[in-house]
Protein backbone atom coordinates (compact mmCIF):
# COMPACT_ATOMS: atom_id res chain seq x y z
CA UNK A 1 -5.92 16.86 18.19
CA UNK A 2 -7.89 18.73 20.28
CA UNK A 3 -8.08 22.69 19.50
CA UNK A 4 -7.14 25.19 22.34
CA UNK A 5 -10.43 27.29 23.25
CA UNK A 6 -9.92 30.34 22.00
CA UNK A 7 -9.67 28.65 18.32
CA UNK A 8 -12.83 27.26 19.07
CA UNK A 9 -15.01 29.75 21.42
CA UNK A 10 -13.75 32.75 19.27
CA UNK A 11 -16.60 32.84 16.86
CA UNK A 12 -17.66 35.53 14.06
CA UNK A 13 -20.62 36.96 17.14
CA UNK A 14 -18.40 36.89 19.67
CA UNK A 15 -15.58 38.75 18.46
CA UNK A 16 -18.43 41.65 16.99
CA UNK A 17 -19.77 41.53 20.10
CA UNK A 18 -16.39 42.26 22.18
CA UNK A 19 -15.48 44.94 19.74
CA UNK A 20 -18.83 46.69 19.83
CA UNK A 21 -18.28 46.89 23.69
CA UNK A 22 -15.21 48.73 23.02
CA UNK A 23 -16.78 51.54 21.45
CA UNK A 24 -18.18 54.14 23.75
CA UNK A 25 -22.23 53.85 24.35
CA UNK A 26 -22.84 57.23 23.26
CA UNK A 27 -21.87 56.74 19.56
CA UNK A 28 -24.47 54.48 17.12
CA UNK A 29 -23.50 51.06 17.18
CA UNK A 30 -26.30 49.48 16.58
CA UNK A 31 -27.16 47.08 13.93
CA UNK A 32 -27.34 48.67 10.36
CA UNK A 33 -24.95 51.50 11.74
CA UNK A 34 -21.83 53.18 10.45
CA UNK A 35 -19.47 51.30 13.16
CA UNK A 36 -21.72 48.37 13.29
CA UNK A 37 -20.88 47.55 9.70
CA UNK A 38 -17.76 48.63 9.67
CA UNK A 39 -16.41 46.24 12.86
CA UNK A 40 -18.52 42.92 11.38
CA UNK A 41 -16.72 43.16 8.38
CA UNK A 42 -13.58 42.64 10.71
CA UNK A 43 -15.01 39.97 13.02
CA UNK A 44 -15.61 38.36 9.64
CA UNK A 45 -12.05 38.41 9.12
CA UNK A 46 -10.78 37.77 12.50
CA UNK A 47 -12.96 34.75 12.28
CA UNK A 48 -11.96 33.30 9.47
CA UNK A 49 -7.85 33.85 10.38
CA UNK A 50 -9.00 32.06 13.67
CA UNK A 51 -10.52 29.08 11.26
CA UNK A 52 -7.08 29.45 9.63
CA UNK A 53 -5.08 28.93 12.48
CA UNK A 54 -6.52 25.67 13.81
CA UNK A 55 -5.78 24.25 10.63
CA UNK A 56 -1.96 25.30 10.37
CA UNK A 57 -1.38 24.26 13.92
CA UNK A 58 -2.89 20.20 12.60
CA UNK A 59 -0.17 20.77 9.69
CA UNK A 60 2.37 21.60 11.83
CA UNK A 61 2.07 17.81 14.56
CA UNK A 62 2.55 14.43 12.53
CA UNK A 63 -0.51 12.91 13.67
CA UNK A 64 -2.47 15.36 12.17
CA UNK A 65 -0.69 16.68 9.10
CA UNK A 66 -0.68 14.90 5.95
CA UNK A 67 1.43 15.01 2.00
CA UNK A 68 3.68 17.14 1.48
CA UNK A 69 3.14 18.47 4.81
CA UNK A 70 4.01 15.42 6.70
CA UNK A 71 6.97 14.34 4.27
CA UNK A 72 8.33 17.77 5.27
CA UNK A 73 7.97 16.40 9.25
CA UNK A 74 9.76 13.30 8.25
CA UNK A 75 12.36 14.97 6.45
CA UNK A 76 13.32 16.09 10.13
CA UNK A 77 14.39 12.99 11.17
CA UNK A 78 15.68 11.77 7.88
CA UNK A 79 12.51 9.64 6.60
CA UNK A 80 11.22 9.99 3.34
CA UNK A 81 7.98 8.67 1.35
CA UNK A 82 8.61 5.53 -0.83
CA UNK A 83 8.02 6.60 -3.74
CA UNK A 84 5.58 4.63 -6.72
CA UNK A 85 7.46 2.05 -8.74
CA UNK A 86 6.23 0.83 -11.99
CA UNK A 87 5.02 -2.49 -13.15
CA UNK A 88 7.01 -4.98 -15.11
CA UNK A 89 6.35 -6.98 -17.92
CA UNK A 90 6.70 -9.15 -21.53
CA UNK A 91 4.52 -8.33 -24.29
CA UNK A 92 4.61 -10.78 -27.06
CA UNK A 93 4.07 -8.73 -31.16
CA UNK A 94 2.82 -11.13 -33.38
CA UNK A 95 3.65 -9.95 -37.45
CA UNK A 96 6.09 -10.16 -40.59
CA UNK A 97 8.96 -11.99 -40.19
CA UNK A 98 11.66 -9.36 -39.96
CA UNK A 99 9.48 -6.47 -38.25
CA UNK A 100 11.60 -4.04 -35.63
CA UNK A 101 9.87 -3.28 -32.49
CA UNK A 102 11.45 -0.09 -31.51
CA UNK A 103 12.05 1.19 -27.96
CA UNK A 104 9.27 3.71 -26.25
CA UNK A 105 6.89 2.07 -28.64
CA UNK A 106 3.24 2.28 -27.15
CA UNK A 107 0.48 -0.53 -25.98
CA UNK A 108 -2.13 -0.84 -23.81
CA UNK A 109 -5.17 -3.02 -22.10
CA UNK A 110 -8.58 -1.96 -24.02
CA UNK A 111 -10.51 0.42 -21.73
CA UNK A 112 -14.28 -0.69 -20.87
CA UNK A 113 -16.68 1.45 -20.02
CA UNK A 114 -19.16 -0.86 -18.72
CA UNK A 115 -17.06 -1.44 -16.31
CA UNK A 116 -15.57 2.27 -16.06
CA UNK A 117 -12.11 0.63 -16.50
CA UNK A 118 -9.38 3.05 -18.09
CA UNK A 119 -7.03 1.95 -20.42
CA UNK A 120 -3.06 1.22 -18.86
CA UNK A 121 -0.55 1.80 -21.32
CA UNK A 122 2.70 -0.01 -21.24
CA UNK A 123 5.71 0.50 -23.44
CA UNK A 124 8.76 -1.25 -24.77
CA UNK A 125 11.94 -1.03 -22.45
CA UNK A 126 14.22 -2.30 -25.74
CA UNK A 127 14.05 -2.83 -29.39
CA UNK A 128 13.35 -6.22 -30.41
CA UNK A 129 12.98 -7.53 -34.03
CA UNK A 130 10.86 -10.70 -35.36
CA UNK A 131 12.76 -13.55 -36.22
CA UNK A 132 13.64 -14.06 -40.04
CA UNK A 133 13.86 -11.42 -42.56
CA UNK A 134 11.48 -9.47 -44.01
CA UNK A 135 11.01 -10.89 -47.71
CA UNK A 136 10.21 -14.35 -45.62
CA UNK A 137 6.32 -15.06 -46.19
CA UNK A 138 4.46 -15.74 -42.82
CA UNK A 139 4.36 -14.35 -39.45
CA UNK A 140 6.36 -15.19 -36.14
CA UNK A 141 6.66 -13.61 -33.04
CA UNK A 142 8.77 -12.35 -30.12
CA UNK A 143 8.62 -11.13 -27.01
CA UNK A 144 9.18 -7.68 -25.45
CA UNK A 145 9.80 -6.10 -22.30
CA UNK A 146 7.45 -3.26 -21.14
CA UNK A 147 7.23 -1.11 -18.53
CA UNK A 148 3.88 0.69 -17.00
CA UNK A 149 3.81 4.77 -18.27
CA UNK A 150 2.31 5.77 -14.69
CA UNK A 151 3.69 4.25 -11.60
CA UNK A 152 1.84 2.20 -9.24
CA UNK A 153 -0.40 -0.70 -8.28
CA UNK A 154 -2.75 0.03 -11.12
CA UNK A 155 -0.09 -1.28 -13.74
CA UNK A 156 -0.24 -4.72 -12.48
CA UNK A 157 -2.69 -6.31 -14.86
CA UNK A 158 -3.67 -9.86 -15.49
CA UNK A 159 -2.80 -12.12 -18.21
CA UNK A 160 -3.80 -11.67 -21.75
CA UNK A 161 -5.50 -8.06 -21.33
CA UNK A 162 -2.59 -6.00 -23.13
CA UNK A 163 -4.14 -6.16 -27.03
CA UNK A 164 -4.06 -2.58 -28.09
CA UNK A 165 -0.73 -0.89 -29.78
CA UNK A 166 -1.42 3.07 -29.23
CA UNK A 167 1.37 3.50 -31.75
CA UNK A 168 0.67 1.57 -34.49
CA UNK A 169 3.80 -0.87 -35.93
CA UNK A 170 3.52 -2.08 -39.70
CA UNK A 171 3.91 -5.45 -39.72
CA UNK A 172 2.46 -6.00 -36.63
CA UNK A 173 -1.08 -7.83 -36.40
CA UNK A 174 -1.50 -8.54 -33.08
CA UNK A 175 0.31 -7.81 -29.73
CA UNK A 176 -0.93 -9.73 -26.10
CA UNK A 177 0.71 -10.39 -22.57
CA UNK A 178 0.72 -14.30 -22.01
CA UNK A 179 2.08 -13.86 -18.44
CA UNK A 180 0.86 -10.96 -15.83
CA UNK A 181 2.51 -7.86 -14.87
CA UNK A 182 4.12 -7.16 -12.30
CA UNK A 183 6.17 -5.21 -9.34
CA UNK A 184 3.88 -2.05 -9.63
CA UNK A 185 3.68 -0.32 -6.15
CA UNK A 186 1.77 2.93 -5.02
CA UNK A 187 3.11 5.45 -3.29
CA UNK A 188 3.30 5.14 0.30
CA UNK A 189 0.24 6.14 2.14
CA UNK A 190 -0.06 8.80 4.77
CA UNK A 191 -0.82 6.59 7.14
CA UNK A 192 2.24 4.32 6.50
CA UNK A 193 4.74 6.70 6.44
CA UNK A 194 3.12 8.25 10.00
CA UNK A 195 3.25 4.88 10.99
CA UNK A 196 7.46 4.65 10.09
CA UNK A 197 7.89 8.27 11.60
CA UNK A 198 6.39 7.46 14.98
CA UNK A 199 8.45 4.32 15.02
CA UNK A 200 11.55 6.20 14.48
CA UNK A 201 10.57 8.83 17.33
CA UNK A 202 9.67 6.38 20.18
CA UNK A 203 12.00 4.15 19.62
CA UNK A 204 15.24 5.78 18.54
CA UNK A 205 17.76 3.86 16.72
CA UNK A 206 21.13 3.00 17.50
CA UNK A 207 23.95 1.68 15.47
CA UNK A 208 22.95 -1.36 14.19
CA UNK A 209 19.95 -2.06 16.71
CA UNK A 210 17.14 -4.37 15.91
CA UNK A 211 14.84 -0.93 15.70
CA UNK A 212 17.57 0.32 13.08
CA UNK A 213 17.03 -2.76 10.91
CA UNK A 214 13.41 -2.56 10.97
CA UNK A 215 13.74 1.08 9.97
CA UNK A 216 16.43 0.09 7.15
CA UNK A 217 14.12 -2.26 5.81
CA UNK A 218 10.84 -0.20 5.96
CA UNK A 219 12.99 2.86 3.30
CA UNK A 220 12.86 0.06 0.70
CA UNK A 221 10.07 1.00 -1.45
CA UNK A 222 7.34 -2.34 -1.58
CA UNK A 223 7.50 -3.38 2.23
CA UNK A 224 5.02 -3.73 4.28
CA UNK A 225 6.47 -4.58 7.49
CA UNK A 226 10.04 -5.96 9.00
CA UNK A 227 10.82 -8.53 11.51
CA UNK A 228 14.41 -8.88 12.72
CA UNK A 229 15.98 -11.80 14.04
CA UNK A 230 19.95 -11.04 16.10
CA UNK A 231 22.02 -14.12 16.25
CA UNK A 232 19.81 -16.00 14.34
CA UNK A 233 22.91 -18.09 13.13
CA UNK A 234 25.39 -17.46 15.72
CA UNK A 235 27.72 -14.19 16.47
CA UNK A 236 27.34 -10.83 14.67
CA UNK A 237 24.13 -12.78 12.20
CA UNK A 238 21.13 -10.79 11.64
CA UNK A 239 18.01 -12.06 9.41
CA UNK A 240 15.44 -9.88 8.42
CA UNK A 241 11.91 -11.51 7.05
CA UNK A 242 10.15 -9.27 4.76
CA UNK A 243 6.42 -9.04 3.87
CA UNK A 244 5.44 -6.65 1.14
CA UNK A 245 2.24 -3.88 1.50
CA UNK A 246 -0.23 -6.23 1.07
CA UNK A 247 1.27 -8.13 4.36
CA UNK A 248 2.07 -11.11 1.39
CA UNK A 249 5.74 -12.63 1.46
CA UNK A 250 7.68 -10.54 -0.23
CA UNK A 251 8.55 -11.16 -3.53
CA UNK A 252 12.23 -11.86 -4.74
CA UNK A 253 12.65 -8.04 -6.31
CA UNK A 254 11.79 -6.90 -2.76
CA UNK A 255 14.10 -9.23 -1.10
CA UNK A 256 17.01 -8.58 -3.09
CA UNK A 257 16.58 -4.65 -3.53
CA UNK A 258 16.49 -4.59 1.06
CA UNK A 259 19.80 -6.91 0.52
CA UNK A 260 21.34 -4.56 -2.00
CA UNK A 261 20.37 -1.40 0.60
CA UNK A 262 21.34 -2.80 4.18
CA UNK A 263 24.74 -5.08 3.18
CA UNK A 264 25.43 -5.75 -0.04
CA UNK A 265 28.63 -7.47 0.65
CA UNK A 266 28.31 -9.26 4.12
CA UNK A 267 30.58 -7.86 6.80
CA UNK A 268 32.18 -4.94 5.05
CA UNK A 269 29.38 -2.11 6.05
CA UNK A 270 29.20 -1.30 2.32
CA UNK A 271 25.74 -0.53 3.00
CA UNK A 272 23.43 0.90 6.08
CA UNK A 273 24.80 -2.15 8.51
CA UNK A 274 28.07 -2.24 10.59
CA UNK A 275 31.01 -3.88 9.83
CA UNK A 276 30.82 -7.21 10.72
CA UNK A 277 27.12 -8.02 10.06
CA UNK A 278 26.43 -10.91 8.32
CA UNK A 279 22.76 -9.78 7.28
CA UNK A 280 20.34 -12.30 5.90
CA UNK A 281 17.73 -10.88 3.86
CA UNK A 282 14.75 -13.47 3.05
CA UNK A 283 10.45 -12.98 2.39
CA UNK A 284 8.62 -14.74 5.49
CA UNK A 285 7.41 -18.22 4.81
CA UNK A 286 3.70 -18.19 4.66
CA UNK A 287 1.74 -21.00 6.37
CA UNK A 288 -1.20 -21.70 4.68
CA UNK A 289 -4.12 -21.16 6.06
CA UNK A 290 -7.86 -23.00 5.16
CA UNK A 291 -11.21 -23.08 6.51
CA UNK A 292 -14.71 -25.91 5.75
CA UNK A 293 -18.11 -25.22 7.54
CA UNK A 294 -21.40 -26.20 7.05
CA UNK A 295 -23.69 -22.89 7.33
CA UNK A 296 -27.25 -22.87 8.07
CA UNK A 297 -28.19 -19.53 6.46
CA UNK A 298 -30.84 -17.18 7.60
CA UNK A 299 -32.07 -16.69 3.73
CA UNK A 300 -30.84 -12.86 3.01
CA UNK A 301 -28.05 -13.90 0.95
CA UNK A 302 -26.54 -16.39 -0.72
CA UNK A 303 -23.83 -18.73 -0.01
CA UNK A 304 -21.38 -17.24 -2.83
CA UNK A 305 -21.98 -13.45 -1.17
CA UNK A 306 -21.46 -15.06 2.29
CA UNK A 307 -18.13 -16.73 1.20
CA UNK A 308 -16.96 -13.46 -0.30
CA UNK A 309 -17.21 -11.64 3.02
CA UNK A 310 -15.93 -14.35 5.32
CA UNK A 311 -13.02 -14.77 3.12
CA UNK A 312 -12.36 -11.00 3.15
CA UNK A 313 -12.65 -11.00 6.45
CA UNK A 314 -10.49 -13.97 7.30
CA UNK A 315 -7.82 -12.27 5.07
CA UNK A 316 -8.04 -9.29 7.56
CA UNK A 317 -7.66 -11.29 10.24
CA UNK A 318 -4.62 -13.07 8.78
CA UNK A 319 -3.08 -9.80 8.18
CA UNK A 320 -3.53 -8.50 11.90
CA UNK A 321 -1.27 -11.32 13.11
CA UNK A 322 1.87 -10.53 11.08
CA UNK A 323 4.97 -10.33 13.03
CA UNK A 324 2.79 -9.78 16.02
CA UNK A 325 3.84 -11.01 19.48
CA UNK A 326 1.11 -12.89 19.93
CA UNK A 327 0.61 -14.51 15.88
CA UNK A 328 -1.95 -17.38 17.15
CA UNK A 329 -4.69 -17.95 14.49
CA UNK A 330 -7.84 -18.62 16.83
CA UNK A 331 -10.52 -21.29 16.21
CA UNK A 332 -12.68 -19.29 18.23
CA UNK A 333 -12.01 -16.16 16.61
CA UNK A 334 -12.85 -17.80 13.39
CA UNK A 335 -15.98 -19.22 14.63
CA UNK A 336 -17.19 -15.68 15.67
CA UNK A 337 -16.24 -14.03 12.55
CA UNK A 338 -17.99 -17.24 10.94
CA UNK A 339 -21.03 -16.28 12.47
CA UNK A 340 -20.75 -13.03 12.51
CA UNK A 341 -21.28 -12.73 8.39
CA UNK A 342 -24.35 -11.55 7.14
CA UNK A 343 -26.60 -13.75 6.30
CA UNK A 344 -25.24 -16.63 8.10
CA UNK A 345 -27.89 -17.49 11.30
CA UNK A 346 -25.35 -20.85 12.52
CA UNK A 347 -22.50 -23.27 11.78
CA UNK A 348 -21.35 -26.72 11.92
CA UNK A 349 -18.36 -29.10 11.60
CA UNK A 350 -15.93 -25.99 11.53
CA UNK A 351 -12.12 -27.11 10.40
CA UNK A 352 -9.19 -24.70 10.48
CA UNK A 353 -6.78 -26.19 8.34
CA UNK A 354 -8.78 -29.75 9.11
CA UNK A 355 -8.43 -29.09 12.96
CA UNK A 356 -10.14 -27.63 16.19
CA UNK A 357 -7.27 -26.21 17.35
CA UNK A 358 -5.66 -22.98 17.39
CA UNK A 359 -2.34 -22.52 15.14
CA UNK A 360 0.36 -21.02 16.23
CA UNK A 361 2.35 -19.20 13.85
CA UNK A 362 6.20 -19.60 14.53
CA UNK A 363 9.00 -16.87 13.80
CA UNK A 364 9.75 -15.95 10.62
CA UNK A 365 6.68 -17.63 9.42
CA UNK A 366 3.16 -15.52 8.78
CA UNK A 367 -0.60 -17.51 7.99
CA UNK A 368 -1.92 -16.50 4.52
CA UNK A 369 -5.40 -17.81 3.24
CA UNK A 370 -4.06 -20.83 0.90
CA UNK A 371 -4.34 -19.95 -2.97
CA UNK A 372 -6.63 -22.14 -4.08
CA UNK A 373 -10.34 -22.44 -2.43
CA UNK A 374 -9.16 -21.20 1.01
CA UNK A 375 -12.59 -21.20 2.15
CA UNK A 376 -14.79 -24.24 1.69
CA UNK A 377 -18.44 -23.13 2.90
CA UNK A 378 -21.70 -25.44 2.22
């Protein structure tokens, strides 16, 4: 926002110079005097409380505030910030028959510092034991559930990356994740939770509105957006399609955690809905979405950089259209962001999804670049 002037105009020089006018002409106030030292001491101050100011009066409007000073905002209207979940996982210890994993027990992805990668430590949710008993020669194996130390995104780590145990086990000679982890979520961002809070304010909810749905939905920690669909299967039906924050379907955690919070039991308002909902809670079907070209490049790059761009841009794009009113994936639009990639000078035999026309994305559906070579460039 825009300051008022006199946070702005009311600089150190003009303030001394106001308060040197206030002292009679016939005492020294010249530069170096008594008074003249004195009062520029206090413009100093007066300056600086003006500085001051300007920034309290940001913390105190929502589109200008931000942490805890914008959760306290929210508060107002009975929002809060989701909070950071942690990631979810198996672990599989490889050692002597008979070995006892204990609870709280300790491992961890190597760190790299070639890569500046820190090390995310994971531990055991329950105490497991290795099949067999411990006089039994060999090793077996058996598989553990961890959970990430710190909460957040950062927890969610590929396949076969967990190797270290930062508490050591006897018995144990190896320990590895064989699937990936999962269900890790930051915190919400300022921007998200200003987003939810100017939702709420312009468009007040009712009792059991399609705005209050939306809103329901959005308090469940991992979604990215809501769309809601009334008498989707007749009188008093609601459905609402999830996507998670990366604008992705949501996963079935997600869907079942926004089921749990809004009805539980269908009909009996044990949770945020009315009596006599029947609320369907489901992820949004994705719609694939591929692209093939033929580039004529202009020699700055190469065709693996180029593909890297367009692909993150196309992703972009994707995400702009979710539960829009208008959720039309252009040709034309992909054309243009086609040739608008560095190092791309024209194109050629362009295919969306092996077509030249535009796709229209229906409701409860959202596009999403398909998982395997989305983008076919040559």
């Amino acid at each position: 926002m825009d300051l008022p002037d006199f946070l702005i105009q009311e600089t150190e020089r003009v303030i001394l110079s106001r308060m040197l006018n206030a002292v009679p002409d016939d005492l020294d106030k010249s530069e170096g005097s008594y008074i003249y030292d004195a009062l520029a001491a206090v413009a100093a101050e007066v300056a600086q409380m003006k500085v001051d100011m300007g920034v309290y009066l940001n913390r105190g409007f929502a589109s200008t505030t931000y942490g805890e000073y914008l959760d306290h905002r929210c508060e107002e209207h009975g929002i809060a910030r989701r909070s950071a979940t942690k990631s979810k996982g198996k672990v599989k210890f490889t050692g002597d028959k008979g070995t006892v994993i204990e609870a709280g027990k300790r491992v961890a992805t190597v760190a790299d510092s070639a890569t500046n990668t820190s090390s995310i430590e994971f531990v055991t949710s329950a105490e497991v034991k290795i099949p067999g008993n411990p006089e039994d020669e060999g090793e077996d194996s058996i598989i553990a559930d961890v959970e990430a130390v710190v909460a957040g995104a950062s927890g969610n780590v590929r396949d076969n990356v967990i190797k270290q145990m930062v508490d050591p086990i006897s018995g144990i000679s190896t320990v590895t994740n064989e699937t990936p982890t999962a269900e890790g979520i930051d915190a919400e961002s300022d921007s998200s939770l200003l987003a939810r809070f100017l939702a709420r304010v312009r468009n007040p909810a009712t009792s059991g509105n399609k705005a209050d749905y939306k809103d329901w939905a959005l308090e469940v920690s991992g979604v990215g957006d809501a769309l809601v669909l009334p008498l989707w299967n007749g009188p008093g039906t609601v459905k609402v399609l999830l996507v998670d924050a990366d604008r992705q379907p949501a996963t079935q955690k997600i869907v079942d955690d926004v089921q749990a919070y809004i009805a539980p039991d269908p009909e009996l308002g044990e949770g945020k809905a009315p009596i006599g909902a029947r609320v369907t809670v489901a992820a949004a079907e994705r719609v694939d979405i591929f692209v093939k070209a033929t580039l004529e490049l202009d020699g700055t790059r190469t065709i693996d950089e180029i593909r890297a761009d367009f692909n993150k841009a196309l992703e972009e794009y994707l995400k702009s259209l979710v539960f829009t009113s208008d959720p039309i994936v252009y040709y034309v639009k992909i054309g243009a962001m086609l040739v608008d990639t560095d190092g791309v000078k024209k194109y050629s035999n362009l295919l969306v999804n092996d077509s030249t026309t535009d796709i229209t994305i229906t409701d409860g559906y959202i596009a999403v670049l398909r998982e395997t070579n989305p983008v076919d460039l040559t």
